[in-house]
Protein backbone atom coordinates (compact mmCIF):
# COMPACT_ATOMS: atom_id res chain seq x y z
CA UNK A 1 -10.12 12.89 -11.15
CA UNK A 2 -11.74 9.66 -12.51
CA UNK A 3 -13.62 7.25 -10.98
CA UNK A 4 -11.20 4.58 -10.43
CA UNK A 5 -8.80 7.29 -9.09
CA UNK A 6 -11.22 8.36 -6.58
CA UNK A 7 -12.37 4.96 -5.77
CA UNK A 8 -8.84 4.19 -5.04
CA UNK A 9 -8.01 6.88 -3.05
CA UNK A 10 -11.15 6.78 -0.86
CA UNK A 11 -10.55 3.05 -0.37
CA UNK A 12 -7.06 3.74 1.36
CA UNK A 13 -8.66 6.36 3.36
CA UNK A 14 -10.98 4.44 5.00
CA UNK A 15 -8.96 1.83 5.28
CA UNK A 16 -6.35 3.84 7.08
CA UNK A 17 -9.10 5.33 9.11
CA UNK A 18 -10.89 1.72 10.16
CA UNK A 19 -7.53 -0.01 10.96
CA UNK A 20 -6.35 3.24 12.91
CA UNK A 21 -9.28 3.41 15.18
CA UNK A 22 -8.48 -0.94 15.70
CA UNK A 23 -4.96 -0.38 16.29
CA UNK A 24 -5.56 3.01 18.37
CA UNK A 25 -7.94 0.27 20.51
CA UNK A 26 -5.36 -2.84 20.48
CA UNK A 27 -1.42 -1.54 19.93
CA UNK A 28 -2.66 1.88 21.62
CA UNK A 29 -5.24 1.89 24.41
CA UNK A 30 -5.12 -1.95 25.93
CA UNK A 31 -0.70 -2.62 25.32
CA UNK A 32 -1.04 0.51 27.33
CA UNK A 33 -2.61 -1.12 30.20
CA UNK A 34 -0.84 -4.36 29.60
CA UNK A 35 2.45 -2.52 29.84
CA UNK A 36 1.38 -0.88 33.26
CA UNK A 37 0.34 -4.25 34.97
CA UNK A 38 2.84 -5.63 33.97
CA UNK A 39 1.99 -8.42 31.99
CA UNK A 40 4.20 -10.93 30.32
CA UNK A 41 5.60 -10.37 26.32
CA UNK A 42 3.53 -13.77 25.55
CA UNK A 43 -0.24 -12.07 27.33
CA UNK A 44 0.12 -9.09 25.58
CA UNK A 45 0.14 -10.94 22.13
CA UNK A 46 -2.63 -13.56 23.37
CA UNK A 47 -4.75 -10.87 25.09
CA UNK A 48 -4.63 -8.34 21.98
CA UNK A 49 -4.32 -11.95 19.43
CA UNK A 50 -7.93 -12.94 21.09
CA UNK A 51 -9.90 -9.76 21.30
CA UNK A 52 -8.82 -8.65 17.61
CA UNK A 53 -9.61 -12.12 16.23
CA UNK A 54 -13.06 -11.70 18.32
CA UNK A 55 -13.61 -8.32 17.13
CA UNK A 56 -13.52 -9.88 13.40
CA UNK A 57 -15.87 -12.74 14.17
CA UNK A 58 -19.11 -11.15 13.28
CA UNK A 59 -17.69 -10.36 9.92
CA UNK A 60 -16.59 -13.68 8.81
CA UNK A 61 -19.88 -15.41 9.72
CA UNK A 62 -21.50 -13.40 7.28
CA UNK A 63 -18.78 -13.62 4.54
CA UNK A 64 -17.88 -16.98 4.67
CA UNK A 65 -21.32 -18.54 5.99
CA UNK A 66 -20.69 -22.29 5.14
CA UNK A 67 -16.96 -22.06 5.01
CA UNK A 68 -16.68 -20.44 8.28
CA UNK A 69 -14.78 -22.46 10.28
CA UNK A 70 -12.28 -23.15 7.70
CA UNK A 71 -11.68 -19.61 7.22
CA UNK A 72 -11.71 -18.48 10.50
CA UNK A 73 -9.66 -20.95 11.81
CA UNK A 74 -7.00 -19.33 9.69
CA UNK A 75 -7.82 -15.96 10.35
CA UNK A 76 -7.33 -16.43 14.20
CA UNK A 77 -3.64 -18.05 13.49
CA UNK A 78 -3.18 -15.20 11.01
CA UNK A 79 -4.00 -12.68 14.02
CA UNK A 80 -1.88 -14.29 16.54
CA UNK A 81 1.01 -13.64 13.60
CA UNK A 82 0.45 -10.11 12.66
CA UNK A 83 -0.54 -9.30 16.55
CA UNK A 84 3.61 -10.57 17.10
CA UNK A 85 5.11 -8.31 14.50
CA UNK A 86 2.40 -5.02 15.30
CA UNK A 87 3.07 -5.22 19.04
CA UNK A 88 6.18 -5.65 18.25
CA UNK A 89 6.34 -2.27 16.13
CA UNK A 90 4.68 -0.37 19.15
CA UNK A 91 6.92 -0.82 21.42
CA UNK A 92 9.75 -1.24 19.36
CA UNK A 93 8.82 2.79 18.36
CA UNK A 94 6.61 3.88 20.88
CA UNK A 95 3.66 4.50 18.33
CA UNK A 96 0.58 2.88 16.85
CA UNK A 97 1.37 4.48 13.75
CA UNK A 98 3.67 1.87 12.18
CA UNK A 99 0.70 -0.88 13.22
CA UNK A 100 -2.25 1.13 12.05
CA UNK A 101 -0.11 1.30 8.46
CA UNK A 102 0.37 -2.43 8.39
CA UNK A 103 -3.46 -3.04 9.54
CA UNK A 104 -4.16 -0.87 6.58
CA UNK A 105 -1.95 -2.89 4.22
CA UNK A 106 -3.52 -6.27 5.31
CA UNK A 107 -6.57 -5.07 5.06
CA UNK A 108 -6.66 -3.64 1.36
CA UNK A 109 -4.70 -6.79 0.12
CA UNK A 110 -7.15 -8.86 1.71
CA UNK A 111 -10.14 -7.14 0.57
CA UNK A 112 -8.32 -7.02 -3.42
CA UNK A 113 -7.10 -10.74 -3.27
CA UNK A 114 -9.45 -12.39 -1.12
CA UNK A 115 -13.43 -12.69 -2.14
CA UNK A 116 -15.68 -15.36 -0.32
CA UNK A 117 -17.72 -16.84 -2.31
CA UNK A 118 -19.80 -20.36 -2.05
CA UNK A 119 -17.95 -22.19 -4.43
CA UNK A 120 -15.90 -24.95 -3.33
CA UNK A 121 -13.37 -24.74 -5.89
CA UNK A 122 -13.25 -20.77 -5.45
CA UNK A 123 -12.86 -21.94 -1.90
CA UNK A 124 -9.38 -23.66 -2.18
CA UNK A 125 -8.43 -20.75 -4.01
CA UNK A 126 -9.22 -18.37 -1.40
CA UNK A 127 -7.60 -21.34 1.08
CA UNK A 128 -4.45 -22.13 -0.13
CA UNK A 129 -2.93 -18.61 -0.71
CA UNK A 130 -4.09 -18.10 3.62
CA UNK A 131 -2.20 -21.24 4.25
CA UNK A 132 0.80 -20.13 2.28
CA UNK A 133 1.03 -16.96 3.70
CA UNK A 134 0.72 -18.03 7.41
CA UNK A 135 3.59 -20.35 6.46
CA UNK A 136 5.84 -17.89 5.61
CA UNK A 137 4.87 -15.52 8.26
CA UNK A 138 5.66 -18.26 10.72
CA UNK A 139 9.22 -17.67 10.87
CA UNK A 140 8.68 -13.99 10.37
CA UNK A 141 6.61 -14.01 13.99
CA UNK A 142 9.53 -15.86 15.61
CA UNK A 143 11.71 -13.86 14.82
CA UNK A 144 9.79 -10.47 16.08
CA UNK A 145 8.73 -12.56 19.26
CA UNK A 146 12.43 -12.87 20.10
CA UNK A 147 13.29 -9.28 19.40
CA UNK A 148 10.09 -7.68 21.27
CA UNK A 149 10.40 -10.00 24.33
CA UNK A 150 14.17 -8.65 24.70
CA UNK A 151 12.73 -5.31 24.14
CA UNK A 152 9.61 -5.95 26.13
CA UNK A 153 11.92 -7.38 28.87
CA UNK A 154 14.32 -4.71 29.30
CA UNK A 155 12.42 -1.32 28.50
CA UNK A 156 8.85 -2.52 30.43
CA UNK A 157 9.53 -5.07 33.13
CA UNK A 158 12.22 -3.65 34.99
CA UNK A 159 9.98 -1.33 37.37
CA UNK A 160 7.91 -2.77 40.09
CA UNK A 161 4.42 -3.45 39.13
CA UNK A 162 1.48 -0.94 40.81
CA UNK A 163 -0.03 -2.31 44.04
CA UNK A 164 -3.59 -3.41 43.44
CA UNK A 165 -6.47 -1.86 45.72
């Protein structure tokens, strides 16, 4: 197998792997207990929309260093986005699979289109293509909100919530 081949290959694999442990953690694990305290369709996406764009914060301080608040600022909108449409995935099919396969897809076109750098024009380059794509994800989000909330709604809130201690 060649190099690039490999490279490739091994690149999707640990991508998988990395988003799949995140998503077995967010979509799996805490929608889980969301779900059985019954928590509202709009704090499950904040609650899992916070702690994933948290759980990223380390890593864009030290990619983005001077440009970090620019960038992050669009990450954290870009989480709130995806977190819609992956939540809405689990419980639209009862799995984390279909959200640990979009992770994975977000994460290797991020890592092939998007390289920080410290070079302001470089920097509207990386910029504008975020910008663009939270635009058209915008109405994308809505439109998964709606449907999961129904879904959320009818197949999650209809049992009484457990008694607390």
């Amino acid at each position: 197998m060649s190099f690039l081949v490999s490279l490739l290959i091994y690149s999707v694999l640990f991508t998988i792997m990395l988003g799949g442990f995140e998503e077995i953690g967010w979509r799996g694990y805490l929608t889980s207990k969301i779900i059985q305290y019954k928590l509202s369709w709009s704090q499950l996406i904040i609650i899992t929309s916070v702690i994933w764009s948290i759980w990223h914060l380390p890593t864009h301080f030290a990619k983005f260093e001077h440009h970090f608040y620019i960038q992050y600022s669009i990450f954290v909108i870009s989480c709130f986005e995806f977190s819609i449409i992956m939540a809405y995935l689990r419980i639209r099919t009862n799995s984390v699979i279909p959200a640990i396969i979009m992770h994975s897809l977000i994460a290797l076109l991020y890592a092939s289109f998007f390289k920080p750098t410290s070079n302001h024009m470089d920097l509207y380059f990386l910029t504008f293509p975020s910008i663009v794509m939270i635009l058209i994800l915008f109405p994308v989000s809505i439109y998964y909100y709606r449907k999961g909330h129904k879904i959320y709604s009818d197949n999650y809130l209809q049992t009484p919530a457990p008694e607390y201690v």
